[in-house]
C-alpha atoms as a PDB file:
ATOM      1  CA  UNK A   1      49.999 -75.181 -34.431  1.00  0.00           C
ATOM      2  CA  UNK A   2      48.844 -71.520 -33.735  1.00  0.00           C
ATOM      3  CA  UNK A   3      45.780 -70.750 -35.746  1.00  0.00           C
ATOM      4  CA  UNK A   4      45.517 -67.022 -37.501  1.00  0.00           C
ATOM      5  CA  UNK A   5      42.884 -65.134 -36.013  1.00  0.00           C
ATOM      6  CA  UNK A   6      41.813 -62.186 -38.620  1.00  0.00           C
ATOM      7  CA  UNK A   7      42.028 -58.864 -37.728  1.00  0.00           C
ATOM      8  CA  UNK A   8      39.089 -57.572 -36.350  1.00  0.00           C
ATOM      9  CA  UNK A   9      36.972 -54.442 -38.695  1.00  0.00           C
ATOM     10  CA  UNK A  10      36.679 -51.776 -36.476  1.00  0.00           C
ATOM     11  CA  UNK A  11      33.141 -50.275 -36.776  1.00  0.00           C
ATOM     12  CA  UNK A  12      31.654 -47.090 -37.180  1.00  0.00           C
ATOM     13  CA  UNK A  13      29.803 -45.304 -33.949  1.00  0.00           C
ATOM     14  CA  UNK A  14      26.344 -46.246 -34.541  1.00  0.00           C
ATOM     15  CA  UNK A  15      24.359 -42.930 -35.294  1.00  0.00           C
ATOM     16  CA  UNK A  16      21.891 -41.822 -32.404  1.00  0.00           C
ATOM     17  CA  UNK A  17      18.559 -41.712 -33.240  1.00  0.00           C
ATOM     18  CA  UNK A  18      17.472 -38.117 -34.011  1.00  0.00           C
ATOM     19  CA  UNK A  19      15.725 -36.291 -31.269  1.00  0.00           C
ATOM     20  CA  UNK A  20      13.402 -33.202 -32.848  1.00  0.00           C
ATOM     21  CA  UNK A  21      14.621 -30.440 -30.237  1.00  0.00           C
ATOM     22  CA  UNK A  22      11.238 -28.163 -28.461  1.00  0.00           C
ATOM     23  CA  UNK A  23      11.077 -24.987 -29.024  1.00  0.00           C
ATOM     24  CA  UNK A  24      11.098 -23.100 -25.044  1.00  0.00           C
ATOM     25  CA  UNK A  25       7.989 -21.591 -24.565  1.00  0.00           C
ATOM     26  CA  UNK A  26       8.301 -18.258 -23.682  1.00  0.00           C
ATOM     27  CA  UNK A  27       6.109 -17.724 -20.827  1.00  0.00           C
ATOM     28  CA  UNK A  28       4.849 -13.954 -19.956  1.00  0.00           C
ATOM     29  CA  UNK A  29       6.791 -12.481 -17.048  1.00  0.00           C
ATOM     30  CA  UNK A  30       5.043 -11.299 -13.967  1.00  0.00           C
ATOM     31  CA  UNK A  31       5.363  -7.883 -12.401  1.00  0.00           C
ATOM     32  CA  UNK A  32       7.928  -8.048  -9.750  1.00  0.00           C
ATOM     33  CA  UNK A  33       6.442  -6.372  -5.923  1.00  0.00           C
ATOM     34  CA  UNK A  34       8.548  -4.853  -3.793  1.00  0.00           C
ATOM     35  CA  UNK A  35       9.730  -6.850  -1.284  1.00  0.00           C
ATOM     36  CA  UNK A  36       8.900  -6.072   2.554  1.00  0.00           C
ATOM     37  CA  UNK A  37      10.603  -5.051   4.976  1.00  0.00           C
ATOM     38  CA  UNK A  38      10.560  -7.926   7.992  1.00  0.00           C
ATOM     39  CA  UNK A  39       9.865  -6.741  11.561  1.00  0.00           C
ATOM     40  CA  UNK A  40      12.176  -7.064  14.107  1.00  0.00           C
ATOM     41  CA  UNK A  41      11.092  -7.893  17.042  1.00  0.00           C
ATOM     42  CA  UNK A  42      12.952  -7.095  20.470  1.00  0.00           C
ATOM     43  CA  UNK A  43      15.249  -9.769  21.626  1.00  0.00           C
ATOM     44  CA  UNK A  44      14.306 -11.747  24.135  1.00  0.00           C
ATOM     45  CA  UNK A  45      16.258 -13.192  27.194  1.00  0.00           C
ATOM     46  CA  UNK A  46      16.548 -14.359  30.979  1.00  0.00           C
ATOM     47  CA  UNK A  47      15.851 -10.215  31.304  1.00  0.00           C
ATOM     48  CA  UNK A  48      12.168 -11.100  30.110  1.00  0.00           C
ATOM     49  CA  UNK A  49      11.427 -13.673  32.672  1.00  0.00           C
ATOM     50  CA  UNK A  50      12.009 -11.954  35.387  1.00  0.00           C
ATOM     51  CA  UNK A  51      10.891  -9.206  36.968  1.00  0.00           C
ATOM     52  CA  UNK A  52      12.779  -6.957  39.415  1.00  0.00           C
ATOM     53  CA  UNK A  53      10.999  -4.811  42.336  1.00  0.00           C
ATOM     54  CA  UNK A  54      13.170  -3.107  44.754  1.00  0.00           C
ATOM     55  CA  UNK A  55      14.460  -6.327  46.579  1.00  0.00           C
ATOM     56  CA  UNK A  56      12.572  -8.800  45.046  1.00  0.00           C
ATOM     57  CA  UNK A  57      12.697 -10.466  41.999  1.00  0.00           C
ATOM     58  CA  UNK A  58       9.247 -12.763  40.807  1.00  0.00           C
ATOM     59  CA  UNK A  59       8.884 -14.383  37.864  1.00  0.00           C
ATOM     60  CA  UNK A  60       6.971 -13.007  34.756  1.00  0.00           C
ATOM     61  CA  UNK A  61       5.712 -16.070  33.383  1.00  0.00           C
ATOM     62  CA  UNK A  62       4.241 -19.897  34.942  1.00  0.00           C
ATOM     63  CA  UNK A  63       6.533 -22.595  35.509  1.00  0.00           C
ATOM     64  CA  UNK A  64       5.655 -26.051  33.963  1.00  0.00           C
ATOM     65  CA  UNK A  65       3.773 -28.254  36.381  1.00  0.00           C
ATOM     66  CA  UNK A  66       5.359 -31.345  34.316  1.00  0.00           C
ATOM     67  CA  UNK A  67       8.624 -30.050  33.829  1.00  0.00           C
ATOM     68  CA  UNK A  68       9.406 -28.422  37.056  1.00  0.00           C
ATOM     69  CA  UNK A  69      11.730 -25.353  38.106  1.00  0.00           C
ATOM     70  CA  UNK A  70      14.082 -23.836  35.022  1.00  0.00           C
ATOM     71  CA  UNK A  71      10.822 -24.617  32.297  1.00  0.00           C
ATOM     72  CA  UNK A  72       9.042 -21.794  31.453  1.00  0.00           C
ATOM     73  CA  UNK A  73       5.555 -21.492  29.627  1.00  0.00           C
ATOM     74  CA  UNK A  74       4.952 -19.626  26.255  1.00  0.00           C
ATOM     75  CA  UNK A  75       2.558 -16.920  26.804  1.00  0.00           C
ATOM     76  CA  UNK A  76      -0.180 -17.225  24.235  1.00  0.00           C
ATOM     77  CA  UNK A  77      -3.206 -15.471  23.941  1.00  0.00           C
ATOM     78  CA  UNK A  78      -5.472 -17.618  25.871  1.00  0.00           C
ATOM     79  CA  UNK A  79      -3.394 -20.298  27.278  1.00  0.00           C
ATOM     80  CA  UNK A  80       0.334 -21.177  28.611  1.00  0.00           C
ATOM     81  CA  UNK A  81       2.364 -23.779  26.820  1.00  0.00           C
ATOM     82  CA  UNK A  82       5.480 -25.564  27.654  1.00  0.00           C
ATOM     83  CA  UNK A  83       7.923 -25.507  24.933  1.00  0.00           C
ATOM     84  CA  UNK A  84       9.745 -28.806  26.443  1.00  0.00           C
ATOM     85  CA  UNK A  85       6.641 -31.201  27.240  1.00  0.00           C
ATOM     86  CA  UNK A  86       3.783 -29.665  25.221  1.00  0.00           C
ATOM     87  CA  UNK A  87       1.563 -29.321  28.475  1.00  0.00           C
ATOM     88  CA  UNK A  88      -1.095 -26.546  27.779  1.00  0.00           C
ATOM     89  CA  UNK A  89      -2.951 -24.312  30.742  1.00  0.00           C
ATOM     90  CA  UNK A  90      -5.575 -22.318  29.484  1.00  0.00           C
ATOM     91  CA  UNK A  91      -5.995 -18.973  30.991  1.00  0.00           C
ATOM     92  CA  UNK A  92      -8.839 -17.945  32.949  1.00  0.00           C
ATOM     93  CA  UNK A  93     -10.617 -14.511  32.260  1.00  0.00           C
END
């Protein structure tokens, strides 16, 4: 006792809605500048934090009172700044 199953209808896509495509809007172009040169600035190394004179070599720049030995300060314009801890000396004029 098998019962018939009909065929099934095979249907047609259903039809997207209709999307009214925008026009681009054509937007005035800009003069182009020339583009600049970027400075380059001297490379910097151990050579920099030291100092040599005749037999003795001294350092150029303060050592971190947090960090100890090997941690230099950044030389800013008024102040010292320790690129490992943060800790900031201000200069004295």
């Amino acid at each position: 006792m098998s019962k018939k199953v009909p065929p099934k209808k095979e249907e047609a896509p259903a039809e997207a809605p209709k999307v009214e495509e925008k026009k681009e809007e054509v937007k005035p172009q800009k003069a182009e500048k020339p583009k600049r040169e970027k400075k380059k600035r001297p490379e910097k190394g151990v050579h920099a934090m030291y100092k040599i004179e005749g037999d003795k070599v001294s350092r150029t720049r303060p050592i971190c009172e947090r960090c100890g030995p090997g941690f230099f300060m950044g030389d800013h314009k008024g102040r010292y700044t320790c690129g490992h801890c943060g800790f900031t000396r201000y200069k004295t004029h």
